[in-house]
PDB file of N, CA and C in Angstrom:
ATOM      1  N   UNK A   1      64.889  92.969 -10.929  1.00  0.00           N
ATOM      2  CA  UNK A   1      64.727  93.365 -12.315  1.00  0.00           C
ATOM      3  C   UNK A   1      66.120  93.487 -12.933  1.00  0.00           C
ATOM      4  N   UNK A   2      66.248  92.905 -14.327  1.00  0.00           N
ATOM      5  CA  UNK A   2      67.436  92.869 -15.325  1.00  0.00           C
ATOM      6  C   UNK A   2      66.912  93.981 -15.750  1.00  0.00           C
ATOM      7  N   UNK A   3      68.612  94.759 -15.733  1.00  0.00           N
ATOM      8  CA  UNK A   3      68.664  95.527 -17.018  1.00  0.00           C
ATOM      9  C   UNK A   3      69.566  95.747 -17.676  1.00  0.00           C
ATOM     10  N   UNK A   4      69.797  96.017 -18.922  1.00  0.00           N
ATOM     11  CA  UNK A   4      71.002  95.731 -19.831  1.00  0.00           C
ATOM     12  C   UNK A   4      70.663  97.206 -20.798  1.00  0.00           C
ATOM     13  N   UNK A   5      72.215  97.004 -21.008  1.00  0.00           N
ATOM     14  CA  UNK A   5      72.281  99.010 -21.962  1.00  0.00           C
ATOM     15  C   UNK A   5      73.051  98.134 -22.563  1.00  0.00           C
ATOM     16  N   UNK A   6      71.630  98.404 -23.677  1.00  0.00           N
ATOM     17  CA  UNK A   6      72.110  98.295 -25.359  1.00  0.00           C
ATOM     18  C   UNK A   6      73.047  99.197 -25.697  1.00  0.00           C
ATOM     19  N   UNK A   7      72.543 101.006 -25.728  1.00  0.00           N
ATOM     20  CA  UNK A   7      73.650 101.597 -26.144  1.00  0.00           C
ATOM     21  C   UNK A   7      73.207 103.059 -25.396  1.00  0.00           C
ATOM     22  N   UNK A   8      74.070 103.709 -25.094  1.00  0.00           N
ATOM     23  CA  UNK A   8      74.357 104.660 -24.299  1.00  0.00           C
ATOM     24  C   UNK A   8      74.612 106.019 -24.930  1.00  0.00           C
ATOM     25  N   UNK A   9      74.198 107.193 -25.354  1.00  0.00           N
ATOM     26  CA  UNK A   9      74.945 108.186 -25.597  1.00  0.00           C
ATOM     27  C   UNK A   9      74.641 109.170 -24.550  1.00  0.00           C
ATOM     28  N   UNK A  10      74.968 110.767 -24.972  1.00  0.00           N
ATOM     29  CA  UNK A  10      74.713 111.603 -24.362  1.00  0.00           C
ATOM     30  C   UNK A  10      72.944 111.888 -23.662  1.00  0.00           C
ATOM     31  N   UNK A  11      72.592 111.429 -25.278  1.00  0.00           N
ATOM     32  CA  UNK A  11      70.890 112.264 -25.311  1.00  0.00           C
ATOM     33  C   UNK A  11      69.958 110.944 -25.606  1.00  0.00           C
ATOM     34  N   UNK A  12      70.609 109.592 -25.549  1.00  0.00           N
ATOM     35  CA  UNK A  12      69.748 108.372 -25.589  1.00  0.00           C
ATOM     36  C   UNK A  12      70.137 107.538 -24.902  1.00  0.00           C
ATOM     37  N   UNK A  13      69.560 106.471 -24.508  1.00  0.00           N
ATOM     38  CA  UNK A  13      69.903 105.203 -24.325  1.00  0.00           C
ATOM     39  C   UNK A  13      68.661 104.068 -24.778  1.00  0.00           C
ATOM     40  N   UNK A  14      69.240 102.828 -24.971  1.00  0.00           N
ATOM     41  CA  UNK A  14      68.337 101.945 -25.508  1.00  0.00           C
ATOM     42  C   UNK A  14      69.017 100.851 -24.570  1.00  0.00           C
ATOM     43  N   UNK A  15      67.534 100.595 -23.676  1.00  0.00           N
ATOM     44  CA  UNK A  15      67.821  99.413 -22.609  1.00  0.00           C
ATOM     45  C   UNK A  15      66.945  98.285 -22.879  1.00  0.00           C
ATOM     46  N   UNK A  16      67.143  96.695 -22.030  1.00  0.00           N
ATOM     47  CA  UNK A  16      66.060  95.704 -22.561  1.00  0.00           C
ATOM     48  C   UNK A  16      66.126  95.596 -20.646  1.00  0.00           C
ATOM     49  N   UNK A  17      64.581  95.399 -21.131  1.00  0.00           N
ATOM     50  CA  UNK A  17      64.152  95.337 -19.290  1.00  0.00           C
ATOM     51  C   UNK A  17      63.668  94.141 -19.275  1.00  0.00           C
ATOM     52  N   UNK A  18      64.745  93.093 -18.331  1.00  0.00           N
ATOM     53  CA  UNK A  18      63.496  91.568 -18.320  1.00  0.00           C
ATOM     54  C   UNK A  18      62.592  91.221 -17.615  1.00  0.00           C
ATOM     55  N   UNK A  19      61.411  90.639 -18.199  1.00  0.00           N
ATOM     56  CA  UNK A  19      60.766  90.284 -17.252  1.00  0.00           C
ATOM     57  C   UNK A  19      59.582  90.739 -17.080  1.00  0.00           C
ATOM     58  N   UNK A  20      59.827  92.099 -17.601  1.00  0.00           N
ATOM     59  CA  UNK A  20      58.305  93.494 -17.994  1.00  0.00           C
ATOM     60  C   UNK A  20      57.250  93.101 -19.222  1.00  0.00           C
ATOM     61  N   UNK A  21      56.531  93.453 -19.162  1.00  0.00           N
ATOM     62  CA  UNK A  21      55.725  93.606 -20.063  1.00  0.00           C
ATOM     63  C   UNK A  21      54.797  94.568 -20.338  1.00  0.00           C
ATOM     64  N   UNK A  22      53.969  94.992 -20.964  1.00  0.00           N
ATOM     65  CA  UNK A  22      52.966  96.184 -21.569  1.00  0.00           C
ATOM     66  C   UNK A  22      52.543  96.797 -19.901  1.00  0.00           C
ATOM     67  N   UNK A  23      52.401  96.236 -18.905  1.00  0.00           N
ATOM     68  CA  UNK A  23      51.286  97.357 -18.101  1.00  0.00           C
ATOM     69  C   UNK A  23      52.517  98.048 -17.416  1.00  0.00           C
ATOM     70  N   UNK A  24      53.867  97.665 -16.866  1.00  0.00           N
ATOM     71  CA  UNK A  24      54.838  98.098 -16.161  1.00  0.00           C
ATOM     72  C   UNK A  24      55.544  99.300 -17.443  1.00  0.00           C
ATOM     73  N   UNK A  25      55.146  98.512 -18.678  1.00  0.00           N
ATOM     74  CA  UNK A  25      56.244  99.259 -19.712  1.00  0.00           C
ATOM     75  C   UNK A  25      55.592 100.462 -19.812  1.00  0.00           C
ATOM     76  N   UNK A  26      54.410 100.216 -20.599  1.00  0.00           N
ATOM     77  CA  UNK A  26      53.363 101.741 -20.834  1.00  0.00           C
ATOM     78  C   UNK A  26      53.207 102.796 -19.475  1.00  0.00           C
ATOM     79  N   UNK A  27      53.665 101.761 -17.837  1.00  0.00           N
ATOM     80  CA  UNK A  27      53.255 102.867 -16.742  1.00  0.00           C
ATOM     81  C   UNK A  27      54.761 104.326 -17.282  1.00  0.00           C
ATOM     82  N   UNK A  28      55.842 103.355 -17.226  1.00  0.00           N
ATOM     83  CA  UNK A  28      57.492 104.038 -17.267  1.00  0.00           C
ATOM     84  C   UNK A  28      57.285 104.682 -18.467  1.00  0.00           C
ATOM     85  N   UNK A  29      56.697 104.516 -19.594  1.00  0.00           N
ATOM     86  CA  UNK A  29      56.685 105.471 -20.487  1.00  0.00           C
ATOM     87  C   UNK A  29      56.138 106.688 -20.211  1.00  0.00           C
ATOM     88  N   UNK A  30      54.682 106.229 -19.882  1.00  0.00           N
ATOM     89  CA  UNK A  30      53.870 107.331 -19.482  1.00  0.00           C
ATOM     90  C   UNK A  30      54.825 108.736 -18.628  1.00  0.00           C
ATOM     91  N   UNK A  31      55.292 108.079 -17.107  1.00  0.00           N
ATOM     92  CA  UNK A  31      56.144 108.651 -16.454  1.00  0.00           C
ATOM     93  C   UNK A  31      57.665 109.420 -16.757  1.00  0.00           C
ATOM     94  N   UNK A  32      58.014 108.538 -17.699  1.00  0.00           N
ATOM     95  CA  UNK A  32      59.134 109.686 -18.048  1.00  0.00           C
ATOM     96  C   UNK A  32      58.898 110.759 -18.968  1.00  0.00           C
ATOM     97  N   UNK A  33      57.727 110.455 -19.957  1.00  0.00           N
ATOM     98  CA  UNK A  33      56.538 111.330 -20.686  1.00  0.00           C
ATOM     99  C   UNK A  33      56.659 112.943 -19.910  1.00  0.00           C
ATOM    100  N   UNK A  34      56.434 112.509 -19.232  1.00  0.00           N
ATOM    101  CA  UNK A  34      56.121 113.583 -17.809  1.00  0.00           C
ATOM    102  C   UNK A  34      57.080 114.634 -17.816  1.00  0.00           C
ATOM    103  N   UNK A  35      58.352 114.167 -18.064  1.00  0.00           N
ATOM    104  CA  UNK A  35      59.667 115.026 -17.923  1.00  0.00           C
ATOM    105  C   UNK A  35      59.898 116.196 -19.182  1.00  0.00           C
ATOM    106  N   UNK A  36      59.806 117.403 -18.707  1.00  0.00           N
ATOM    107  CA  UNK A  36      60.180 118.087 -20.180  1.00  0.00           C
ATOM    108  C   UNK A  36      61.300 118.181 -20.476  1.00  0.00           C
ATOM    109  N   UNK A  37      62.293 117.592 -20.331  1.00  0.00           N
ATOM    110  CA  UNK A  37      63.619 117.379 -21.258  1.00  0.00           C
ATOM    111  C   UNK A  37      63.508 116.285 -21.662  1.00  0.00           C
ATOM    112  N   UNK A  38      62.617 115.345 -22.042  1.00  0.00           N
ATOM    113  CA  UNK A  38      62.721 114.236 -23.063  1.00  0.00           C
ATOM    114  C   UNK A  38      61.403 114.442 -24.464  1.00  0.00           C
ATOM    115  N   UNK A  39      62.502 114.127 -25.129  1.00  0.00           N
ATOM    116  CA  UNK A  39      62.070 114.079 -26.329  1.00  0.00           C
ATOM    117  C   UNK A  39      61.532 112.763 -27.078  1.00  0.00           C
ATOM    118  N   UNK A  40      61.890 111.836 -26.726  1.00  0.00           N
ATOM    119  CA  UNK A  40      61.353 110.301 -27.053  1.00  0.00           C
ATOM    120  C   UNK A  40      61.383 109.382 -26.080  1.00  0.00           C
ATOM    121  N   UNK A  41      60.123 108.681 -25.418  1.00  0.00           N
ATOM    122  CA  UNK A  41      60.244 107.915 -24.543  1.00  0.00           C
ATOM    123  C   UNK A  41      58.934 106.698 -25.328  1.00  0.00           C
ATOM    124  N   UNK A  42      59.640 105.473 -25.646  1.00  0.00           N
ATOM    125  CA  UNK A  42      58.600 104.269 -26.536  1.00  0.00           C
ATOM    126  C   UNK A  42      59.264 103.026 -25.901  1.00  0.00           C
ATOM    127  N   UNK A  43      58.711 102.112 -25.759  1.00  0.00           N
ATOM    128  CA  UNK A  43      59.169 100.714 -26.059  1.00  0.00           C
ATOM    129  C   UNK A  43      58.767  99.979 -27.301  1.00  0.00           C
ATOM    130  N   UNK A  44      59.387  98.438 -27.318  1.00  0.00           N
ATOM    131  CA  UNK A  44      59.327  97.823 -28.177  1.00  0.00           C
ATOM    132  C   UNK A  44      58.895  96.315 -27.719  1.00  0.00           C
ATOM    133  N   UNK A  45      58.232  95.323 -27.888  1.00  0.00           N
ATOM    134  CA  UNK A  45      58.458  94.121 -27.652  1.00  0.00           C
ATOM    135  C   UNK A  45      58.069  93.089 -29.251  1.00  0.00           C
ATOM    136  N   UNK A  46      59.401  92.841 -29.327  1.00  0.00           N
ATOM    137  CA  UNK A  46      59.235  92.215 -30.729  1.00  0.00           C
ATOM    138  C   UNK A  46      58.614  90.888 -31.005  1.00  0.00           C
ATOM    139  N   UNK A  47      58.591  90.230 -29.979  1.00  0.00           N
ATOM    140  CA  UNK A  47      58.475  88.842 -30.101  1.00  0.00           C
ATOM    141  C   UNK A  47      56.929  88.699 -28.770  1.00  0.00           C
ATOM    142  N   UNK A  48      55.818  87.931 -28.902  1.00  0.00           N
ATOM    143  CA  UNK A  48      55.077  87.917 -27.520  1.00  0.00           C
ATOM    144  C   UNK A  48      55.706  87.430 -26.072  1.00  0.00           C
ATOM    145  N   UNK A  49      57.195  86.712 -26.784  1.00  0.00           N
ATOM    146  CA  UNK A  49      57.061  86.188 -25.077  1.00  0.00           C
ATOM    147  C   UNK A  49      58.949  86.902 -24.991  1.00  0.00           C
ATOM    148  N   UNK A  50      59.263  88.263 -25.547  1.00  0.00           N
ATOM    149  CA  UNK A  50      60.378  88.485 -25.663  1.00  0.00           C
ATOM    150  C   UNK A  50      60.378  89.732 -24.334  1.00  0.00           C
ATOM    151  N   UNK A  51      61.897  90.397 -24.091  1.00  0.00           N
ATOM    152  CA  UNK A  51      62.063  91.296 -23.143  1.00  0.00           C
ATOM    153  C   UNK A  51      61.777  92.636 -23.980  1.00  0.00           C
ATOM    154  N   UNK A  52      61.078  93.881 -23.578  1.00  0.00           N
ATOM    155  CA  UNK A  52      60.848  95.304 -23.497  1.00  0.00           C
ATOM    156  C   UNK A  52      62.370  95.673 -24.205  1.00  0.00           C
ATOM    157  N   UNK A  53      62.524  96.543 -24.927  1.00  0.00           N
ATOM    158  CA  UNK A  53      63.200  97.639 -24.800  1.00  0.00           C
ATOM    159  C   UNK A  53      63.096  98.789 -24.998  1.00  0.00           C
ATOM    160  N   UNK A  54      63.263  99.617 -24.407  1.00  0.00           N
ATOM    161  CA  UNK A  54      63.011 101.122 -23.828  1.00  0.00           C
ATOM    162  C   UNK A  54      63.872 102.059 -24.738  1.00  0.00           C
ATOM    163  N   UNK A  55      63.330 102.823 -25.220  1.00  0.00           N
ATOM    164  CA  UNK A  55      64.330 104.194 -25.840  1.00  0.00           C
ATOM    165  C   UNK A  55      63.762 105.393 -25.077  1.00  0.00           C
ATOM    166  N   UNK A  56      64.826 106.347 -24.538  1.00  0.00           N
ATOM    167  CA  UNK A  56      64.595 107.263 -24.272  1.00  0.00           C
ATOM    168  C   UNK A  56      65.492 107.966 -24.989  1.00  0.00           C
ATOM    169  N   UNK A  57      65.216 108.964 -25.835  1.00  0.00           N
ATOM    170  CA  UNK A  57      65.800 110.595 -25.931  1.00  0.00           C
ATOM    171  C   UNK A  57      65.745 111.813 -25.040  1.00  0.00           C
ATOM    172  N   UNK A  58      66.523 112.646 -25.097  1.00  0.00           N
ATOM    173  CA  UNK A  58      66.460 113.830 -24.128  1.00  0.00           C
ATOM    174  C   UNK A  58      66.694 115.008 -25.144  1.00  0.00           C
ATOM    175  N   UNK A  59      65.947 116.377 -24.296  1.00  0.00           N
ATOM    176  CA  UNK A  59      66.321 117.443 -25.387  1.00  0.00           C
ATOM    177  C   UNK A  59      67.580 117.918 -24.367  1.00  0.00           C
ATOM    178  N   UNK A  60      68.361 118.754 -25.567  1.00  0.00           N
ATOM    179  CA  UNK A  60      69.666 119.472 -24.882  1.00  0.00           C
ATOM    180  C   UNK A  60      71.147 118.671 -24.073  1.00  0.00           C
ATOM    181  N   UNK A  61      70.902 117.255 -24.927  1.00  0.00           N
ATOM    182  CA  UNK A  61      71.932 116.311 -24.093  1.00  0.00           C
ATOM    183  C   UNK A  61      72.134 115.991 -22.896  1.00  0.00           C
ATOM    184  N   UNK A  62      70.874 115.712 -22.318  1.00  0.00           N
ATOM    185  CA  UNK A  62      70.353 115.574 -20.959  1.00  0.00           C
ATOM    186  C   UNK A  62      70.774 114.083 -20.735  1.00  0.00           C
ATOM    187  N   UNK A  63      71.253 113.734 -19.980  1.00  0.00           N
ATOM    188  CA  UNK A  63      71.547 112.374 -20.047  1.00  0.00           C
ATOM    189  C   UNK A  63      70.835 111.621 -19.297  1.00  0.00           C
ATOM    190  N   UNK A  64      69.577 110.443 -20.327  1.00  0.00           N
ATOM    191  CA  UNK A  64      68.218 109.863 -19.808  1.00  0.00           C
ATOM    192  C   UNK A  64      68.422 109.100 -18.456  1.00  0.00           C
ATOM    193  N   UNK A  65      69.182 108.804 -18.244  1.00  0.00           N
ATOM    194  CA  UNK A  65      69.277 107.631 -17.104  1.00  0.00           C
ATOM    195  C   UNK A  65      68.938 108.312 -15.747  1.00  0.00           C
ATOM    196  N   UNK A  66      69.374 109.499 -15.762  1.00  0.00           N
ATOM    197  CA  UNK A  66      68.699 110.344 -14.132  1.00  0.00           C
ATOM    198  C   UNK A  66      66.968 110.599 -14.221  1.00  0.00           C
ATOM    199  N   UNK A  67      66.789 110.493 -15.373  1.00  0.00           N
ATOM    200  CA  UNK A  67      65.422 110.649 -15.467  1.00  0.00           C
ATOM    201  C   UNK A  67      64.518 109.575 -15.877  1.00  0.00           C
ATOM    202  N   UNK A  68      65.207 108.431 -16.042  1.00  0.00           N
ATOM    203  CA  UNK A  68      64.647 107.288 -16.000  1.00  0.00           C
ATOM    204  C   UNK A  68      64.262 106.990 -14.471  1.00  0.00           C
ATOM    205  N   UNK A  69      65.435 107.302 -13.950  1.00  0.00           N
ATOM    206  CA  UNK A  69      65.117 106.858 -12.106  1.00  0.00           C
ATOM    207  C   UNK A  69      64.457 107.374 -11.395  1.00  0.00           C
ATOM    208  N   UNK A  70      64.449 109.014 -12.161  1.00  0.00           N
ATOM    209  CA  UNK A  70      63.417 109.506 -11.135  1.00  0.00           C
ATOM    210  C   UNK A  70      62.084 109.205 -11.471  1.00  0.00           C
ATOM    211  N   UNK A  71      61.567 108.857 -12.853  1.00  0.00           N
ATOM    212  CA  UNK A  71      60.320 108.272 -13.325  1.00  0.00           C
ATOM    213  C   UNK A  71      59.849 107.240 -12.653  1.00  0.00           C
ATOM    214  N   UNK A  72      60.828 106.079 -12.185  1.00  0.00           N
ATOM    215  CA  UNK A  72      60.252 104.904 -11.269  1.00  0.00           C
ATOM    216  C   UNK A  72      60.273 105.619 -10.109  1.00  0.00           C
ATOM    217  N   UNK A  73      61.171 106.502  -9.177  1.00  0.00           N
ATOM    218  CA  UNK A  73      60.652 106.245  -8.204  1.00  0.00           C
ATOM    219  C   UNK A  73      59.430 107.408  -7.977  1.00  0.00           C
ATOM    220  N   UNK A  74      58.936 108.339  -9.203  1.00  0.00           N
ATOM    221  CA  UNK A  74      57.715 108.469  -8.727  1.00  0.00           C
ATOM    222  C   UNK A  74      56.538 107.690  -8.900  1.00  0.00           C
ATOM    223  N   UNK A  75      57.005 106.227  -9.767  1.00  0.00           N
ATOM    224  CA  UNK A  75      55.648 105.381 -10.305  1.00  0.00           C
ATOM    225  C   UNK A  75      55.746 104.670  -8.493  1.00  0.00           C
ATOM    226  N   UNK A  76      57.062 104.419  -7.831  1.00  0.00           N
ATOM    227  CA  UNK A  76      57.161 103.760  -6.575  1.00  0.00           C
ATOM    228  C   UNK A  76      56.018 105.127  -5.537  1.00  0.00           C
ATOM    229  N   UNK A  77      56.315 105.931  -5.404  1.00  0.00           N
ATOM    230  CA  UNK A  77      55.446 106.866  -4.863  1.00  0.00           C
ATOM    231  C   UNK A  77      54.400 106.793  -4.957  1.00  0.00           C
ATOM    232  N   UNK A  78      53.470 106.581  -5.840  1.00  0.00           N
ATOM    233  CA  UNK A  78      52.393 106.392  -6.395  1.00  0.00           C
ATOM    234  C   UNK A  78      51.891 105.241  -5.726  1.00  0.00           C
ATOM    235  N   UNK A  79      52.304 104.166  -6.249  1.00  0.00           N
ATOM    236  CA  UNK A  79      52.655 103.191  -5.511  1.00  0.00           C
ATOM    237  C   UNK A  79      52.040 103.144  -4.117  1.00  0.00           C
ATOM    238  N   UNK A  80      53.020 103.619  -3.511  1.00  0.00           N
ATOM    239  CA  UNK A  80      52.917 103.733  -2.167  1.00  0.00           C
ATOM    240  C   UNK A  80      51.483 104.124  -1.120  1.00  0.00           C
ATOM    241  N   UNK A  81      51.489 105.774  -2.079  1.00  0.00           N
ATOM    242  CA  UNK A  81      50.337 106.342  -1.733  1.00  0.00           C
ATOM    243  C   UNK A  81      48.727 105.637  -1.796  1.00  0.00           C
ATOM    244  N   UNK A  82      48.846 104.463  -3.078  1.00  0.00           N
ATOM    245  CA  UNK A  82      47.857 103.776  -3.149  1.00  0.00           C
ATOM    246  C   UNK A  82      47.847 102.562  -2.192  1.00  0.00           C
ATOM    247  N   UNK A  83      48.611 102.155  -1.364  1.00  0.00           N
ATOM    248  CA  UNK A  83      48.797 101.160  -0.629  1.00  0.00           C
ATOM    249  C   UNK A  83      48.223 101.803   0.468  1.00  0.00           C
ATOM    250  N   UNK A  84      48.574 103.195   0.851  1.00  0.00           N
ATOM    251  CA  UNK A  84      48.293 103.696   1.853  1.00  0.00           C
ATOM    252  C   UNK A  84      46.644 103.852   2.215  1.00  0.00           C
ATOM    253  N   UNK A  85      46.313 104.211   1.166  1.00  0.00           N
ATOM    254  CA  UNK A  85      44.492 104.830   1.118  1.00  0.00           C
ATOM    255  C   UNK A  85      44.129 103.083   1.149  1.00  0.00           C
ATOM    256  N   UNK A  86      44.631 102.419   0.604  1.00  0.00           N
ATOM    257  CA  UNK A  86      43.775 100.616   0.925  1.00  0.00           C
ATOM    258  C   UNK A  86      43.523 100.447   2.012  1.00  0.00           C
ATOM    259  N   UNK A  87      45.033 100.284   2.875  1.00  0.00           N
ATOM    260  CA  UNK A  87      45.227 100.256   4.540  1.00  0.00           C
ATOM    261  C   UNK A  87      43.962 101.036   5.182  1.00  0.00           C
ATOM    262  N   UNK A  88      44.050 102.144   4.796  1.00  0.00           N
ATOM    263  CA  UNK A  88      42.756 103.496   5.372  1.00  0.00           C
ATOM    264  C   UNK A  88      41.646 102.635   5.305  1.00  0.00           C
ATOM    265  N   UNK A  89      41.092 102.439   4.059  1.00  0.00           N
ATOM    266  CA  UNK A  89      39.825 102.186   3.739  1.00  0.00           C
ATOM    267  C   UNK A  89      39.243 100.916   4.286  1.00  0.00           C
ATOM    268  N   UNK A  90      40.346  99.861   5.077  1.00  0.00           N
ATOM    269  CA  UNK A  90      39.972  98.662   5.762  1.00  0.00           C
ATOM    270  C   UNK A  90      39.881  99.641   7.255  1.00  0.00           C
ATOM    271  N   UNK A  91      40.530  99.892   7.252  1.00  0.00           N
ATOM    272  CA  UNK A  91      40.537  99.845   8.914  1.00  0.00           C
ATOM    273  C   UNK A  91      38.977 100.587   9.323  1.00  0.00           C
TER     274      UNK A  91
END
């Protein structure tokens, strides 16, 4: 996965994620949603066959990018856990 920082401050960043589209984008929104120090978490896709970009805000100058990561790796957790109960349910 590409990712590129549009622009960076304390309490935002605006990234373009390639390659994503609506079900990966809406999961990472949802998930950083989750976090109570953010204050704006949306994407954008302007064009149908264009790349995501992501805005996150934070309250209190939280700086989004630690909480961007921890948002995937609990969507990766998730993840996981559902791989796990499949495995179960064959055997």
């Amino acid at each position: 996965m590409i990712v590129k920082v549009l622009e960076l401050e304390k309490d935002k960043v605006r990234l373009i994620i390639q390659g994503e589209g609506h079900t990966f984008m809406n999961t990472l929104v949802e998930e950083i949603l989750s976090d109570p120090d953010v204050d704006v978490a949306r994407y954008m896709i302007e064009f149908q066959f264009s790349d995501p970009e992501l805005v996150v805000t934070t309250k209190g100058k939280k700086n989004p990018l630690p909480i961007i990561k921890k948002a995937c790796k609990r969507i990766t957790s998730h993840c996981d856990e559902l791989i796990k109960g499949i495995k179960k349910s064959k055997a």
